[in-house]
N, C-alpha and C. Protein backbone atom coordinates (compact mmCIF):
# COMPACT_ATOMS: atom_id res chain seq x y z
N UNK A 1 -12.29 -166.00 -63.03
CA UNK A 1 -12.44 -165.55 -61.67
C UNK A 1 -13.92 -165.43 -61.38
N UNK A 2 -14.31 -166.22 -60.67
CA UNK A 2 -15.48 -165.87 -60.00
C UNK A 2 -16.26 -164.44 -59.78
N UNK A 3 -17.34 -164.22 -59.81
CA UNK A 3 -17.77 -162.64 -59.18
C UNK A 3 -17.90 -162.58 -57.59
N UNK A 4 -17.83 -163.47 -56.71
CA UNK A 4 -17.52 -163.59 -55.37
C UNK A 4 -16.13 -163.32 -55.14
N UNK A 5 -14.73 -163.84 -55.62
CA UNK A 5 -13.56 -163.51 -55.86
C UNK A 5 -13.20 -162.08 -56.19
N UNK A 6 -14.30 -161.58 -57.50
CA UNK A 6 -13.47 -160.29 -57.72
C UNK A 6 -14.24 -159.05 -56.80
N UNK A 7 -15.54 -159.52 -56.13
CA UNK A 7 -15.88 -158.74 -55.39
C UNK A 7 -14.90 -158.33 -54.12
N UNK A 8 -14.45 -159.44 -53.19
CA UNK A 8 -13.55 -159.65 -52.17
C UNK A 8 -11.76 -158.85 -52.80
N UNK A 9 -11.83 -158.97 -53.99
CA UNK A 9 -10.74 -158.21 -54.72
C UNK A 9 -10.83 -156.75 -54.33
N UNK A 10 -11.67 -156.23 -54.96
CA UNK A 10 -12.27 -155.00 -55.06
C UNK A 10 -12.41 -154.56 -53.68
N UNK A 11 -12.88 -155.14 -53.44
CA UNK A 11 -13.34 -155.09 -51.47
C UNK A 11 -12.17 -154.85 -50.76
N UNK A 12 -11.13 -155.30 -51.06
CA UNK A 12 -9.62 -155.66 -50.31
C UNK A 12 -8.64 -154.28 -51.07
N UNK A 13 -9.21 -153.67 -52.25
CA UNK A 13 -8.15 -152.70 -53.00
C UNK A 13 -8.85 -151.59 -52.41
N UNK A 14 -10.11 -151.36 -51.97
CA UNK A 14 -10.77 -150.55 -51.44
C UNK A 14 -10.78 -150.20 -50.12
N UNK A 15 -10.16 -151.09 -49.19
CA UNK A 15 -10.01 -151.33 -47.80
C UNK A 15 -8.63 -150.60 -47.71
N UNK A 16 -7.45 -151.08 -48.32
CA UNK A 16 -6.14 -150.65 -48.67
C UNK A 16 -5.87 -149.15 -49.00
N UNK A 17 -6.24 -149.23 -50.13
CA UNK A 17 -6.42 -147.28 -50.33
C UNK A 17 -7.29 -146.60 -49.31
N UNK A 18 -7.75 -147.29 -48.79
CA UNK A 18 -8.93 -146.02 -47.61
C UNK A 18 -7.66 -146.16 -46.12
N UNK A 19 -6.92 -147.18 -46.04
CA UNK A 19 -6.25 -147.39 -44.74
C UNK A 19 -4.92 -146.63 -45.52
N UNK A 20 -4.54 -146.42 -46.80
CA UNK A 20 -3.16 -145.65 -46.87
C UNK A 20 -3.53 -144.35 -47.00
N UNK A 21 -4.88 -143.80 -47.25
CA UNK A 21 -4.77 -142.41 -46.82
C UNK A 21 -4.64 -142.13 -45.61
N UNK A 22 -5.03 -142.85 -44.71
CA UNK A 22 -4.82 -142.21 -43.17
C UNK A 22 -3.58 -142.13 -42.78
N UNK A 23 -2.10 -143.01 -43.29
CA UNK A 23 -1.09 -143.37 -42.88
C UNK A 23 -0.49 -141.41 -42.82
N UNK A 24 -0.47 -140.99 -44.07
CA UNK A 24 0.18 -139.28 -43.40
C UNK A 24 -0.45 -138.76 -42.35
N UNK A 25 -1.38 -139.32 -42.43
CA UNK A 25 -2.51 -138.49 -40.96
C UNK A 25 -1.68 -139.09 -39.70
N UNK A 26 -1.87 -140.09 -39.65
CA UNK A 26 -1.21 -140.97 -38.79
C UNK A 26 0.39 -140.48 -38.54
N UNK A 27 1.02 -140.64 -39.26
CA UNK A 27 2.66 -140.16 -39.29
C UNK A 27 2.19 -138.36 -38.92
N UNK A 28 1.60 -137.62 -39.01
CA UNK A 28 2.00 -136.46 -38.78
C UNK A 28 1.44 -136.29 -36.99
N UNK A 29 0.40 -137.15 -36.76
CA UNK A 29 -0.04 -136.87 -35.56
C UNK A 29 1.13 -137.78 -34.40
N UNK A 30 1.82 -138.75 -35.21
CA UNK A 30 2.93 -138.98 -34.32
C UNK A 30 4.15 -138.50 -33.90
N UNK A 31 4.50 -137.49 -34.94
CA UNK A 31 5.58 -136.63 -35.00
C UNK A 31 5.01 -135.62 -34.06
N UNK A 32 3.92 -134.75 -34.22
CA UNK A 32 3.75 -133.48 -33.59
C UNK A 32 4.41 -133.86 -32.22
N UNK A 33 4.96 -132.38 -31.47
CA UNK A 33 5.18 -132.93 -30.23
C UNK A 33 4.06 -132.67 -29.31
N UNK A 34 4.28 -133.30 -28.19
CA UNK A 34 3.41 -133.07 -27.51
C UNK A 34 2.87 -131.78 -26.63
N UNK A 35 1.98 -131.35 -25.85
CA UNK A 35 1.46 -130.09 -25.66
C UNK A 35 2.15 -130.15 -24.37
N UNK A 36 2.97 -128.89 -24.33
CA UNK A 36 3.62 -128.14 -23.24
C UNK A 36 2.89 -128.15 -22.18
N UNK A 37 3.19 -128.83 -20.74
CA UNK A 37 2.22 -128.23 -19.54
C UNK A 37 2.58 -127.56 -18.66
N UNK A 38 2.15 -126.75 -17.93
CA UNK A 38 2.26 -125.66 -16.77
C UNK A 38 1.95 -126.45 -15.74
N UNK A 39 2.59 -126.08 -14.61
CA UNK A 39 3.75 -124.85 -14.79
C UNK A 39 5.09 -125.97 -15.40
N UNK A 40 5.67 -125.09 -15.50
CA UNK A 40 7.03 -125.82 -16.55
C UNK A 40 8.22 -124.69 -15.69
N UNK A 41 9.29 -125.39 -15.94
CA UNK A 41 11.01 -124.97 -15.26
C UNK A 41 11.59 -124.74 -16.34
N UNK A 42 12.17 -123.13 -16.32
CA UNK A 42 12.75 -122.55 -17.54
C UNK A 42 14.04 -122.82 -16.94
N UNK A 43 15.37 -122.55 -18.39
CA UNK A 43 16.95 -122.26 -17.73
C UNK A 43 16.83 -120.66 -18.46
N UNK A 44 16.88 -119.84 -17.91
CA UNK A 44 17.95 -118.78 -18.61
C UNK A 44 19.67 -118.88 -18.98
N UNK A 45 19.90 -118.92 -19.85
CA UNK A 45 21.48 -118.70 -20.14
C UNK A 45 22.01 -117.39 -20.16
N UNK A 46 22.57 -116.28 -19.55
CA UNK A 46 23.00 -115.46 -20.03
C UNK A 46 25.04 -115.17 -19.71
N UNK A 47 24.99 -115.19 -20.94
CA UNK A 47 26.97 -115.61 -20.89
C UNK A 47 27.29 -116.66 -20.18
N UNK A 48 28.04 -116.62 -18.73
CA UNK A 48 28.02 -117.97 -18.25
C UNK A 48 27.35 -118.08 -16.96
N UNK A 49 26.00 -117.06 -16.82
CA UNK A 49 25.09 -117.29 -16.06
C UNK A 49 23.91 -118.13 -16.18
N UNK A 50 23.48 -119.12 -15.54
CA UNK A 50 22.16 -119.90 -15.46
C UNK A 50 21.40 -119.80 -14.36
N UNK A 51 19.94 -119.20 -15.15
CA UNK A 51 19.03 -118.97 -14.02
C UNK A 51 17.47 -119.54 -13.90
N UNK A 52 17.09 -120.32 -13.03
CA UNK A 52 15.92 -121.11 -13.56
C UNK A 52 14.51 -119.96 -13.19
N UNK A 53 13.50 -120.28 -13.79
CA UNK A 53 12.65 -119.76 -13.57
C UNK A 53 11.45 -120.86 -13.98
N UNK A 54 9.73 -120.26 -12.84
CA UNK A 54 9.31 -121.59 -13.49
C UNK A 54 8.13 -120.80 -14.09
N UNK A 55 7.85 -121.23 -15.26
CA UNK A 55 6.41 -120.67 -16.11
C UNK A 55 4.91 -121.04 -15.32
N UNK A 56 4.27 -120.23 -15.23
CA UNK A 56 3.21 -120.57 -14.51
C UNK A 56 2.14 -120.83 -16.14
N UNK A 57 0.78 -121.33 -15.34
CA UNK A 57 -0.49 -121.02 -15.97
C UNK A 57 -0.87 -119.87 -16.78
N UNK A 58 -2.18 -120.52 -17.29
CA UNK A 58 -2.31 -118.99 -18.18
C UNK A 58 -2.55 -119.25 -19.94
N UNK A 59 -2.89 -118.05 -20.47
CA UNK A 59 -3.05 -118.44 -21.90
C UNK A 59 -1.76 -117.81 -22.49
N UNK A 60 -1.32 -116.92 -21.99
CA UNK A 60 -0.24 -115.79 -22.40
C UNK A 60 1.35 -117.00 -22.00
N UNK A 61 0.99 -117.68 -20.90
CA UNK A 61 2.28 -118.51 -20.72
C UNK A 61 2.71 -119.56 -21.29
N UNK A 62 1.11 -120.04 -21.86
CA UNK A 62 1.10 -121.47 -22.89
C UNK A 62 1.53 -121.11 -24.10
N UNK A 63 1.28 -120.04 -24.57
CA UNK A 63 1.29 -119.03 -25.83
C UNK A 63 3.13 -118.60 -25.85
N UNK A 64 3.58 -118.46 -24.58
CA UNK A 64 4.86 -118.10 -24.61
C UNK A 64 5.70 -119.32 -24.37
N UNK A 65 5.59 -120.67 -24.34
CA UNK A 65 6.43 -121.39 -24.11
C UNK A 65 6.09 -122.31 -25.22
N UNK A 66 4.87 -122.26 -26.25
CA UNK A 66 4.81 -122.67 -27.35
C UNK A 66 6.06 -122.24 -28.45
N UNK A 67 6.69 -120.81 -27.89
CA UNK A 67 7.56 -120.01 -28.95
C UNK A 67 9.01 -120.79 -28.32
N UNK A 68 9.02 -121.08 -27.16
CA UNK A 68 10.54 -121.77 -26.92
C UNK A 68 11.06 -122.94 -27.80
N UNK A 69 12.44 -123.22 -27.73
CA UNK A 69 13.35 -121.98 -27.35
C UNK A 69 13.68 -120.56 -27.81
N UNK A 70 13.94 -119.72 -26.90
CA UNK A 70 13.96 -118.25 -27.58
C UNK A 70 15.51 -117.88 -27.29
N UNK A 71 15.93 -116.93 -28.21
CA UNK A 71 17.30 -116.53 -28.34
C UNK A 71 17.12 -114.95 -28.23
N UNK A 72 17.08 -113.74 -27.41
CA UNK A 72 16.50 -112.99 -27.79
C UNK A 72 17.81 -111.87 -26.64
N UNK A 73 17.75 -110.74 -27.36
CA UNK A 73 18.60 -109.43 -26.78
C UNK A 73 17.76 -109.22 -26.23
N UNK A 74 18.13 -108.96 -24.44
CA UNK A 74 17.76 -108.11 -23.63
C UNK A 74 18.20 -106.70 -23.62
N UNK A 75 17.53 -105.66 -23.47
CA UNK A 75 18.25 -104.48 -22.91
C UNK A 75 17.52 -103.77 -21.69
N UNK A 76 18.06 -103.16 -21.06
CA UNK A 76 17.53 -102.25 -19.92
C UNK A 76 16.44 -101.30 -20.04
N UNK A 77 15.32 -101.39 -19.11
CA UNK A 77 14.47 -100.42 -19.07
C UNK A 77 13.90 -99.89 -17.75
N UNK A 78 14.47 -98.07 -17.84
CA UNK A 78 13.84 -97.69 -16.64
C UNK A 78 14.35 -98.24 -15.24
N UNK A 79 15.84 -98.74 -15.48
CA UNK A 79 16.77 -99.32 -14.07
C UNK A 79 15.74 -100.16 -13.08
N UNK A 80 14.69 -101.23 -14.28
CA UNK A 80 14.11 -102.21 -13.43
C UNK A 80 14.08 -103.25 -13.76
N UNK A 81 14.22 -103.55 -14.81
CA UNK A 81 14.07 -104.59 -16.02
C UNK A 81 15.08 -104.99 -17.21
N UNK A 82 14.56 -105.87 -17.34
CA UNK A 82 15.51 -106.11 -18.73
C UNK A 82 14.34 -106.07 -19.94
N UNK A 83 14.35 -106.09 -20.92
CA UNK A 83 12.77 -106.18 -22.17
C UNK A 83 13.06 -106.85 -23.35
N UNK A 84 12.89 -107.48 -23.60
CA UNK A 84 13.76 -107.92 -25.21
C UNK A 84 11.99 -108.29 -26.20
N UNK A 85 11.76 -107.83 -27.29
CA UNK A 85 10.65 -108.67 -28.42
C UNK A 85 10.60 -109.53 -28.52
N UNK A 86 9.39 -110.05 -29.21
CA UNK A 86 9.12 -111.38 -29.00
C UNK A 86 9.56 -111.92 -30.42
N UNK A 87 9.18 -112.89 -30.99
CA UNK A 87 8.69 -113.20 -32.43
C UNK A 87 7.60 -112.57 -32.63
N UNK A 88 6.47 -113.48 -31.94
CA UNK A 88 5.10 -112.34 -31.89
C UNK A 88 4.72 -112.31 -30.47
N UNK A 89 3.50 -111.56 -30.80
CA UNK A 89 2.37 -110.94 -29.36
C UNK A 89 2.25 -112.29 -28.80
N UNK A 90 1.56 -112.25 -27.67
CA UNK A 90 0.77 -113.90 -26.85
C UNK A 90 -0.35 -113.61 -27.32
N UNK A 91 -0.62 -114.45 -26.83
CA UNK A 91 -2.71 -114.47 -26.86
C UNK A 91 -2.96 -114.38 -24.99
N UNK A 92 -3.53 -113.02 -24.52
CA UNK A 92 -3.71 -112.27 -23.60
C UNK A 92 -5.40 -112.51 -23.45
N UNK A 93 -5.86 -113.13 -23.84
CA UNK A 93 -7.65 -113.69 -23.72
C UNK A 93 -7.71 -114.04 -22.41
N UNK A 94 -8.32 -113.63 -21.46
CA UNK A 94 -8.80 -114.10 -20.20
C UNK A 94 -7.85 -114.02 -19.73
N UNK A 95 -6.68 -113.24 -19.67
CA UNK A 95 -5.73 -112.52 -18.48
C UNK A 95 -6.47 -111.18 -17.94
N UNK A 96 -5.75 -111.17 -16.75
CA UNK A 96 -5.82 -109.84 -16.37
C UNK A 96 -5.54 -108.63 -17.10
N UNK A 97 -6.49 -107.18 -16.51
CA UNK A 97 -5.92 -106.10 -17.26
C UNK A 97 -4.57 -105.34 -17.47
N UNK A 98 -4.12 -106.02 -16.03
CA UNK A 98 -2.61 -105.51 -15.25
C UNK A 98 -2.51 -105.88 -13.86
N UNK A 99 -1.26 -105.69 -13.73
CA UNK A 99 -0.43 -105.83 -11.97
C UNK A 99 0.32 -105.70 -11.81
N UNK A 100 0.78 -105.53 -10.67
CA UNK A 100 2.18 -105.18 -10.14
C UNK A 100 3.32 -106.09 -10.12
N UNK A 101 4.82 -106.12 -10.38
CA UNK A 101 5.35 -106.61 -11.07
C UNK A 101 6.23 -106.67 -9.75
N UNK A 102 6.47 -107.91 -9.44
CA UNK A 102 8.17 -107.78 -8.27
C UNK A 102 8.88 -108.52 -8.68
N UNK A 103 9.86 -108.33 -8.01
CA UNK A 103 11.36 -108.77 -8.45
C UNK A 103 11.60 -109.98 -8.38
N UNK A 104 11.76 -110.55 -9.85
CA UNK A 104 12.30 -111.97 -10.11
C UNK A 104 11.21 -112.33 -11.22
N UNK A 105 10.18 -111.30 -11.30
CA UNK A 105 9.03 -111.92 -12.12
C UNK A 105 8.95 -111.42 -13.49
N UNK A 106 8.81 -112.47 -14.20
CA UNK A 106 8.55 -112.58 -16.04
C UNK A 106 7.42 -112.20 -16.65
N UNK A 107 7.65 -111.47 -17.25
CA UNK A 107 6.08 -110.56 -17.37
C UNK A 107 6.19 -110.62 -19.23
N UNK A 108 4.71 -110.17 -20.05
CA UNK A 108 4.59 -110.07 -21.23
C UNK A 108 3.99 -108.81 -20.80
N UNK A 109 4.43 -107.51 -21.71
CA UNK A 109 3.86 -106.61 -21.94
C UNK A 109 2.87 -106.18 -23.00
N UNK A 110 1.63 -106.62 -23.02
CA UNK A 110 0.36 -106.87 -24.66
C UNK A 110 0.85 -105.51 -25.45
N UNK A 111 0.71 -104.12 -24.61
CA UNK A 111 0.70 -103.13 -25.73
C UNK A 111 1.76 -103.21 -26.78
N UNK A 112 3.27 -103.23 -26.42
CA UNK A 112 4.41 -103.59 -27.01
C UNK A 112 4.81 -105.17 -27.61
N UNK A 113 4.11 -105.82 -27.13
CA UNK A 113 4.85 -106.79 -27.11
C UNK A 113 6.04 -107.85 -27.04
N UNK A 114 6.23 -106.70 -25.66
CA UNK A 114 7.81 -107.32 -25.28
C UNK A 114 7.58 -108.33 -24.04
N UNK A 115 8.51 -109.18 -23.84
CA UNK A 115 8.74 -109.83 -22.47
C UNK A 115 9.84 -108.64 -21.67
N UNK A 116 9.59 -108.98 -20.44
CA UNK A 116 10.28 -108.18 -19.07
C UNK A 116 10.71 -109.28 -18.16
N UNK A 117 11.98 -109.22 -17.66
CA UNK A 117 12.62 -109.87 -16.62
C UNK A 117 12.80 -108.91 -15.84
N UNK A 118 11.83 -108.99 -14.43
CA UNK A 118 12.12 -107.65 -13.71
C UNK A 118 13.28 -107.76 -12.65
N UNK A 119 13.80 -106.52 -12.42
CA UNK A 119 15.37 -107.29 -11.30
C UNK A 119 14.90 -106.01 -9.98
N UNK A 120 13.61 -105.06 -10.36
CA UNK A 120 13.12 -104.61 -9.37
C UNK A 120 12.10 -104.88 -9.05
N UNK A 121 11.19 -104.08 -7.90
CA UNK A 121 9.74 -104.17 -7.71
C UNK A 121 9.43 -102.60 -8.63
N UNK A 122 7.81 -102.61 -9.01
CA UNK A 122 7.85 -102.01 -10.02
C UNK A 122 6.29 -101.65 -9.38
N UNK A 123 5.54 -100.37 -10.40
CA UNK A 123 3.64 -100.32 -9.84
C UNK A 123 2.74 -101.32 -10.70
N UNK A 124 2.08 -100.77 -10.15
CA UNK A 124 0.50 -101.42 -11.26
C UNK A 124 0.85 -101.36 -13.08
N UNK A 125 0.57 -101.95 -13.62
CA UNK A 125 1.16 -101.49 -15.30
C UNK A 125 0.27 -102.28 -15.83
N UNK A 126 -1.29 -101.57 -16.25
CA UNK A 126 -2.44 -101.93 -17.21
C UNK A 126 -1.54 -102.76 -18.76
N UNK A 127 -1.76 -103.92 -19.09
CA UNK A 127 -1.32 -104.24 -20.10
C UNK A 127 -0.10 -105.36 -19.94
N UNK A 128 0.11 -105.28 -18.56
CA UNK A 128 1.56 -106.17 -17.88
C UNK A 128 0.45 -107.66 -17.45
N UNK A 129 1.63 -108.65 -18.19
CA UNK A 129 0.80 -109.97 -18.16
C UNK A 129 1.60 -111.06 -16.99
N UNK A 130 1.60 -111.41 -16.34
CA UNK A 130 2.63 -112.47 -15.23
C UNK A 130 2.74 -113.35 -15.71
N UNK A 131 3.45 -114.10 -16.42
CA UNK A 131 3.90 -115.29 -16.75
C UNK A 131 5.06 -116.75 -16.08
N UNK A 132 5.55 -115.39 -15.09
CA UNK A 132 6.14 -116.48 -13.82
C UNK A 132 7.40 -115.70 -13.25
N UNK A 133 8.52 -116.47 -12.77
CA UNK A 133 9.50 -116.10 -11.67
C UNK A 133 10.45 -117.03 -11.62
N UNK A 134 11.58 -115.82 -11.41
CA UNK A 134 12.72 -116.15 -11.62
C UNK A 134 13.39 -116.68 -10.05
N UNK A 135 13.89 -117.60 -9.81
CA UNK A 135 14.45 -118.07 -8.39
C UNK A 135 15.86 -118.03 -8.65
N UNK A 136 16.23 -117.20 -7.42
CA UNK A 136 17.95 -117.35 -7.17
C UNK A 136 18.26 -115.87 -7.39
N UNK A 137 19.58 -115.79 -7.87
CA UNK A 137 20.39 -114.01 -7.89
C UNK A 137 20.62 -113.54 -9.11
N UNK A 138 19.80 -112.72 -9.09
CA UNK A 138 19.21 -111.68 -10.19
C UNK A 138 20.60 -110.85 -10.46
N UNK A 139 21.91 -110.83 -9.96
CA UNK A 139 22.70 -109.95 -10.44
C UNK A 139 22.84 -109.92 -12.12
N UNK A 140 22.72 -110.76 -12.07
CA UNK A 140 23.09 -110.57 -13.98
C UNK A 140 22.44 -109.68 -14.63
N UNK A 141 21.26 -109.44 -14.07
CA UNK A 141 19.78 -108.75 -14.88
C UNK A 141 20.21 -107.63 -14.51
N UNK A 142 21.16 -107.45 -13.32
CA UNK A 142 21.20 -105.79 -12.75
C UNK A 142 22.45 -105.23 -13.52
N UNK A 143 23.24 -105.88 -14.44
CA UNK A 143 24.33 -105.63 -15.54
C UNK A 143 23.90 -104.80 -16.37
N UNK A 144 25.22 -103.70 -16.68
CA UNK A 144 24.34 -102.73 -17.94
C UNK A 144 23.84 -104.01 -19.08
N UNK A 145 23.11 -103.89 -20.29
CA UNK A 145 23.48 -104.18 -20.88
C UNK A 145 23.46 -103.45 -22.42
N UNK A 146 23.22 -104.28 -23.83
CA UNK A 146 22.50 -104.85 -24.04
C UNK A 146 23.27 -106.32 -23.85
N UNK A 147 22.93 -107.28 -23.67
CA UNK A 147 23.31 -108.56 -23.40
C UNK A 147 22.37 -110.10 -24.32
N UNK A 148 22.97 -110.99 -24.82
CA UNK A 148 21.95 -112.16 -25.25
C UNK A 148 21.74 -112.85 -24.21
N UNK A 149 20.57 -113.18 -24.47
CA UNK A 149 19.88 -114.79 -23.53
C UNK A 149 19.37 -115.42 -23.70
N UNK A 150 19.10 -116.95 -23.62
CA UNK A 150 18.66 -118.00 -24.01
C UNK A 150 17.99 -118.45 -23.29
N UNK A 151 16.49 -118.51 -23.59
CA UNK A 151 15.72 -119.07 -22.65
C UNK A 151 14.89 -120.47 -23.34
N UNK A 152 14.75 -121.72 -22.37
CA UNK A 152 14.77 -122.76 -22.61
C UNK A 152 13.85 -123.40 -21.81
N UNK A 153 13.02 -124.71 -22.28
CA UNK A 153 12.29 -125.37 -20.83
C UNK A 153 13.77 -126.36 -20.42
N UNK A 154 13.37 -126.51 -19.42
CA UNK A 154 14.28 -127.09 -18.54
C UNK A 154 14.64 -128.64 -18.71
């Protein structure tokens, strides 16, 4: 074999192994899915109620629809809300400190770290994050409960 031959050899086993390390790189960046955008159209499921809501903007909303789908017990709080935990906290960076909360709207609470489906109007609440709103009839939310719900992008 020539030394022009086994160079182009060498050259070609070297080209090969440098292009099959990238292939997992490659396969994993094709699998990931793609990045969630806002605003986005939720379904709520609760028993054989469906209720859409749409996720707005935000870091706390990108942060919360990164965790969907969620399966999570609601229960009642304070005959305004429903509250159920999260998995974890959001990331609340460059939200507001707080606001006022009306009826139909999806809120993250930072201190606790619960989500709120409000079925009233409610005050100012330092630590209350808006993450969006619920459209249509809130009766379900106004049910004792504790109750499951399934929340989903659309």
């Amino acid at each position: 074999m020539s030394s022009s031959s086994l160079l182009r050899l060498i050259l070609s086993a070297f080209l090969m192994a440098a292009m099959a390390s990238l292939l997992p790189w490659q396969a994993v960046a094709q699998t990931r899915s793609p990045a969630k955008r806002l605003p986005m159209t939720l379904r709520i499921t609760i028993a054989d109620t469906i209720l859409t809501a749409r996720l707005e903007g935000g870091q706390a909303a990108r942060d919360f629809a990164a965790q969907l789908p969620l399966t999570l017990e609601l229960s009642d709080y304070h005959q305004t809300e429903k509250i159920a935990q999260l998995p974890r906290k959001l990331d609340v960076r460059g939200e507001p400190d707080g606001y006022t909360p009306r009826t139909g709207d999806i809120a993250f609470y930072a201190p606790w770290g619960n989500i709120a489906l409000f079925y009233k109007d409610f005050a100012y609440s330092k630590g209350l994050v808006r993450l969006g709103h619920i459209s249509g009839d809130l009766d379900v939310l106004r049910q004792p409960g504790p109750y499951t719900a399934l929340i989903e992008q659309e």
